[in-house]
N, C-alpha and C. Protein backbone atom coordinates (compact mmCIF):
# COMPACT_ATOMS: atom_id res chain seq x y z
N UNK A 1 0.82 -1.20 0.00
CA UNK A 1 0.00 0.00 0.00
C UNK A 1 0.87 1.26 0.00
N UNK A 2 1.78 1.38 0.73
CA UNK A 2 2.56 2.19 1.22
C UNK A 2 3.54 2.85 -0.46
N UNK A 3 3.89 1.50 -1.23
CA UNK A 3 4.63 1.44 -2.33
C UNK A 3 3.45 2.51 -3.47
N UNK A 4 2.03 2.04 -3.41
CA UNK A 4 1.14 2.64 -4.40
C UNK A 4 1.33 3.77 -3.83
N UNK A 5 0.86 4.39 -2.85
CA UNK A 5 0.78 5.37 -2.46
C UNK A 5 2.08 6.34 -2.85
N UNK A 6 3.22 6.07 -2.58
CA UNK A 6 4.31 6.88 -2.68
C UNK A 6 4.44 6.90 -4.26
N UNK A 7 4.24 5.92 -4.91
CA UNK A 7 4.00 6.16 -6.60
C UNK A 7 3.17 7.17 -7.27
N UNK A 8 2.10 7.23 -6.39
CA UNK A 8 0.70 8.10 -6.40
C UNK A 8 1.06 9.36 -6.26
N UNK A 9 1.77 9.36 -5.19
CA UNK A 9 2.31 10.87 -4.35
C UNK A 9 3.31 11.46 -5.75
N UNK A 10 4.72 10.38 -6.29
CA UNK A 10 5.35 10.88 -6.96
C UNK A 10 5.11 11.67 -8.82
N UNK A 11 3.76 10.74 -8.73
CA UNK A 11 2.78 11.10 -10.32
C UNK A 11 2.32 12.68 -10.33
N UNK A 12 1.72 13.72 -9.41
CA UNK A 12 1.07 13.72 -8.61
C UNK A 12 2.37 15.12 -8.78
N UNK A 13 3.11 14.89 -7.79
CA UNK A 13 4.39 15.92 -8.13
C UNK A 13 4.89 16.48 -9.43
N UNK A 14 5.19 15.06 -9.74
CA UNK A 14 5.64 14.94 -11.63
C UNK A 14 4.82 16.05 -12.57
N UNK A 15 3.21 15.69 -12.15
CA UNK A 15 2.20 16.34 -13.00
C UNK A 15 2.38 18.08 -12.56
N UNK A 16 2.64 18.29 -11.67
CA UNK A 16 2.40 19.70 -11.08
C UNK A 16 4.51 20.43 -11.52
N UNK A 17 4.95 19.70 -11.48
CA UNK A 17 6.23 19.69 -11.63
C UNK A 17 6.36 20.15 -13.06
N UNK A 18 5.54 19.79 -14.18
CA UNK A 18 5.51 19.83 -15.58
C UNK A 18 6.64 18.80 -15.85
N UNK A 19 6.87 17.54 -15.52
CA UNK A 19 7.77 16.43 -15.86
C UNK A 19 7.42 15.26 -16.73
N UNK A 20 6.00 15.39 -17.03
CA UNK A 20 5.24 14.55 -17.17
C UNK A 20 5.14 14.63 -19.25
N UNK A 21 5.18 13.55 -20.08
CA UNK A 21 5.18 14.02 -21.63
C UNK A 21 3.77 13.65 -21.65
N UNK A 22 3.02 14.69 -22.75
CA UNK A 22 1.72 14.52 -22.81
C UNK A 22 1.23 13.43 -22.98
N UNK A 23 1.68 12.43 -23.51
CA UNK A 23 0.63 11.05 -23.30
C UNK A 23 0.64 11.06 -22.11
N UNK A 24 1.83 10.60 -21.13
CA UNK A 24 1.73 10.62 -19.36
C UNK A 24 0.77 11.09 -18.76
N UNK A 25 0.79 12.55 -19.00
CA UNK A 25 0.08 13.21 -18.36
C UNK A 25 -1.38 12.98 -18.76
N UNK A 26 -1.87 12.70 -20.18
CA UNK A 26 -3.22 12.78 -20.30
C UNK A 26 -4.07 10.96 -19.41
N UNK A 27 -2.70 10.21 -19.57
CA UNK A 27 -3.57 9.08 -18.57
C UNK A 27 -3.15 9.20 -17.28
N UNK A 28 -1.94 9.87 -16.81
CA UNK A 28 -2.17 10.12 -15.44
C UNK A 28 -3.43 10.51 -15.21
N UNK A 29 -3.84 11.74 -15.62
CA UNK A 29 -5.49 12.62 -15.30
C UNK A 29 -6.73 11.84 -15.64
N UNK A 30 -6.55 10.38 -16.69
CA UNK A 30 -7.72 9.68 -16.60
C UNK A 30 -7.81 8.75 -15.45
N UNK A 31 -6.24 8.13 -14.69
CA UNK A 31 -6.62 7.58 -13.63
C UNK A 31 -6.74 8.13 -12.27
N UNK A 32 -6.17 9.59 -12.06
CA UNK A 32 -6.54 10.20 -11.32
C UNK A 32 -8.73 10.46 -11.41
N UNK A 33 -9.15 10.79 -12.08
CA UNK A 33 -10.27 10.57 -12.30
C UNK A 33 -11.27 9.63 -11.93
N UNK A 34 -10.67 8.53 -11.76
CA UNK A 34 -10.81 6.88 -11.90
C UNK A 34 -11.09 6.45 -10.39
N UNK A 35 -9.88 7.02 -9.63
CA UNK A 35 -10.03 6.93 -8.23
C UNK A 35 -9.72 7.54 -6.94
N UNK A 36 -10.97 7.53 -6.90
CA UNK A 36 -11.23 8.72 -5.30
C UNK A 36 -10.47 9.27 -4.41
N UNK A 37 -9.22 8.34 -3.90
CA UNK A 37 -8.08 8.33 -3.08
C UNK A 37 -7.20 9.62 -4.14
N UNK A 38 -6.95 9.27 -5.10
CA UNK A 38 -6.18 9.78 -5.87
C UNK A 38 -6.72 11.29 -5.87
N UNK A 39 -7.61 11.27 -6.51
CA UNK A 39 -8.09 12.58 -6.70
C UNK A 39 -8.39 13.55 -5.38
N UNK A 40 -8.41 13.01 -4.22
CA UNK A 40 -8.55 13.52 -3.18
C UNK A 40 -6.98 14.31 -2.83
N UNK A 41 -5.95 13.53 -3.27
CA UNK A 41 -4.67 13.57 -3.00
C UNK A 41 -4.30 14.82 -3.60
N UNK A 42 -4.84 14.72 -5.30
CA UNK A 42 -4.54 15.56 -6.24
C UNK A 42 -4.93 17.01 -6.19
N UNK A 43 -6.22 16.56 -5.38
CA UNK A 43 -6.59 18.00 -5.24
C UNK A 43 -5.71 18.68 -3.97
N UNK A 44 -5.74 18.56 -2.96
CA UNK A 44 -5.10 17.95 -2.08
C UNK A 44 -4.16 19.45 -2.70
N UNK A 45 -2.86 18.75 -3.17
CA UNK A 45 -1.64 19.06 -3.81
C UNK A 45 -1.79 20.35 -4.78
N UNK A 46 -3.03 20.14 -5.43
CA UNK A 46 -3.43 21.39 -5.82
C UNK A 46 -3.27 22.59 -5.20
N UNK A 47 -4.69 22.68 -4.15
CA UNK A 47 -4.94 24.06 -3.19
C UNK A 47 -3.51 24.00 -3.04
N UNK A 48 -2.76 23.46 -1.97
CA UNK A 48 -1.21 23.71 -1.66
C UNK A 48 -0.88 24.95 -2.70
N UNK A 49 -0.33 24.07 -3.42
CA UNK A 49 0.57 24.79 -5.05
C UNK A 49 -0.22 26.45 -5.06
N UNK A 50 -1.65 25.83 -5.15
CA UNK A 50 -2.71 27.47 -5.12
C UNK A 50 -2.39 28.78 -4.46
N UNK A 51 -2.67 28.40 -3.71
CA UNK A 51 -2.28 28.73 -2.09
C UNK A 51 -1.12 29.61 -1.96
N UNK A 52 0.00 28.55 -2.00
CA UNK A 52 1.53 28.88 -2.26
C UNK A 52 1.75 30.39 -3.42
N UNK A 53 1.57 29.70 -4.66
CA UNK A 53 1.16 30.87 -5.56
C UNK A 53 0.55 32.28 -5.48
N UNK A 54 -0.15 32.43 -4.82
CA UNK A 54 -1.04 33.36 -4.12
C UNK A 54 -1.02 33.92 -3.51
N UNK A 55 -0.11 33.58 -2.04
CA UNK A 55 0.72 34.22 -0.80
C UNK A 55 2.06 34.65 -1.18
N UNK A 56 2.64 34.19 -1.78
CA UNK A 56 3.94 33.69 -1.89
C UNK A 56 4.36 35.40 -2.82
N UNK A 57 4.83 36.68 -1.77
CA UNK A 57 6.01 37.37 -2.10
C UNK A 57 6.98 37.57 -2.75
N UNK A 58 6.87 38.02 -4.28
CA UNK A 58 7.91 37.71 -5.04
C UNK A 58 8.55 39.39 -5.29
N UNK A 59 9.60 39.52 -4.60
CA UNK A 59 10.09 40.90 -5.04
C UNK A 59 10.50 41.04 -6.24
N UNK A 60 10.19 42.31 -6.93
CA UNK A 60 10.56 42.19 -8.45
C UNK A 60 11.75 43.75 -8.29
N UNK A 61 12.58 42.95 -9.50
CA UNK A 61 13.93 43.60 -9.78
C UNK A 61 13.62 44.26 -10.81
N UNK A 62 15.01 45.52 -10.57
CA UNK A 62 14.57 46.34 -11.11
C UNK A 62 15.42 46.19 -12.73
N UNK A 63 15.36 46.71 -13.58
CA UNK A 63 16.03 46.34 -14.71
C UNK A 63 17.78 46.56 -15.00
N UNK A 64 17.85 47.81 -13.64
CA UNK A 64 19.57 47.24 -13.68
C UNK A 64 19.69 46.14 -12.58
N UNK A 65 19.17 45.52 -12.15
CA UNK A 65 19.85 44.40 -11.11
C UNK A 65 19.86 43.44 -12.31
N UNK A 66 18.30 43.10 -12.91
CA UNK A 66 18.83 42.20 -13.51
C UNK A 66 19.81 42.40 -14.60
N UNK A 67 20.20 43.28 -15.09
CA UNK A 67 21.65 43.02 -15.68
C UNK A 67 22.72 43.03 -14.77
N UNK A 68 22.68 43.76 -14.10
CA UNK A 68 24.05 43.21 -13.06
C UNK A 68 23.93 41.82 -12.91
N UNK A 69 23.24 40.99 -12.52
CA UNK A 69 22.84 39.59 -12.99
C UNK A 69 23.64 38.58 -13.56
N UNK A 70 23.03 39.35 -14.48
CA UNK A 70 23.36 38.65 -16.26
C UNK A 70 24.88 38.74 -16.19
N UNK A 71 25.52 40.02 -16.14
CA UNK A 71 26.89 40.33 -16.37
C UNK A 71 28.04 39.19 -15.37
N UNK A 72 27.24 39.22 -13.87
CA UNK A 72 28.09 38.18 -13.13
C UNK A 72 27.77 36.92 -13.13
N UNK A 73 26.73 36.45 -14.20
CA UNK A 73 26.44 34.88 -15.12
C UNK A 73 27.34 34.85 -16.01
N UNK A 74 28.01 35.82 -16.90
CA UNK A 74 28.46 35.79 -18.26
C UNK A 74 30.19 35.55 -17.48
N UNK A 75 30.30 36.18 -16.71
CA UNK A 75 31.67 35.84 -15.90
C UNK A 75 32.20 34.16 -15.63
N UNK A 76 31.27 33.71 -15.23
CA UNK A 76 31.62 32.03 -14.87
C UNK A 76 30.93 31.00 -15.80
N UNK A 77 31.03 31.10 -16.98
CA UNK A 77 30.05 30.33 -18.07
C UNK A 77 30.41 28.58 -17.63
N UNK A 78 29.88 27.89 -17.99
CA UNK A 78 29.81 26.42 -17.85
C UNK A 78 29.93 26.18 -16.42
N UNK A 79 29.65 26.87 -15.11
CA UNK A 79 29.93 26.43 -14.50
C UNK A 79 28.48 26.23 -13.46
């Protein structure tokens, strides 16, 4: 049980993660559909993500930071 479940949990991530290639994803969402546990989970994981999104403080930069940025990315390439 424990094994489905953590499979369930990791689908579930994957899907919200965008990891998933569209066939995956379109039968992940038919068996999420399928069963109750799942979809409870899914939603579940949803609000979270929602939620998160919603509260979640994102200070925005101003257009010289992000080039100062950029400039001390272009300094250490491949690394």
């Amino acid at each position: 049980m424990d094994s489905l479940y953590n499979d369930l949990a990791k689908k579930i991530m994957q899907y919200f993660d965008r990891q998933l290639n569209p066939d995956d994803e379109k039968e992940f969402l038919t068996q999420i559909k399928k069963n109750p546990e799942g979809h409870d989970a899914f939603m579940k994981e949803k609000h979270i993500r929602e939620k998160l999104k919603k509260n979640v403080l994102r200070p925005s930069g101003t257009p010289a930071l992000r080039a100062q940025i950029k400039e001390q990315i272009k300094k250490y390439p491949g690394q």
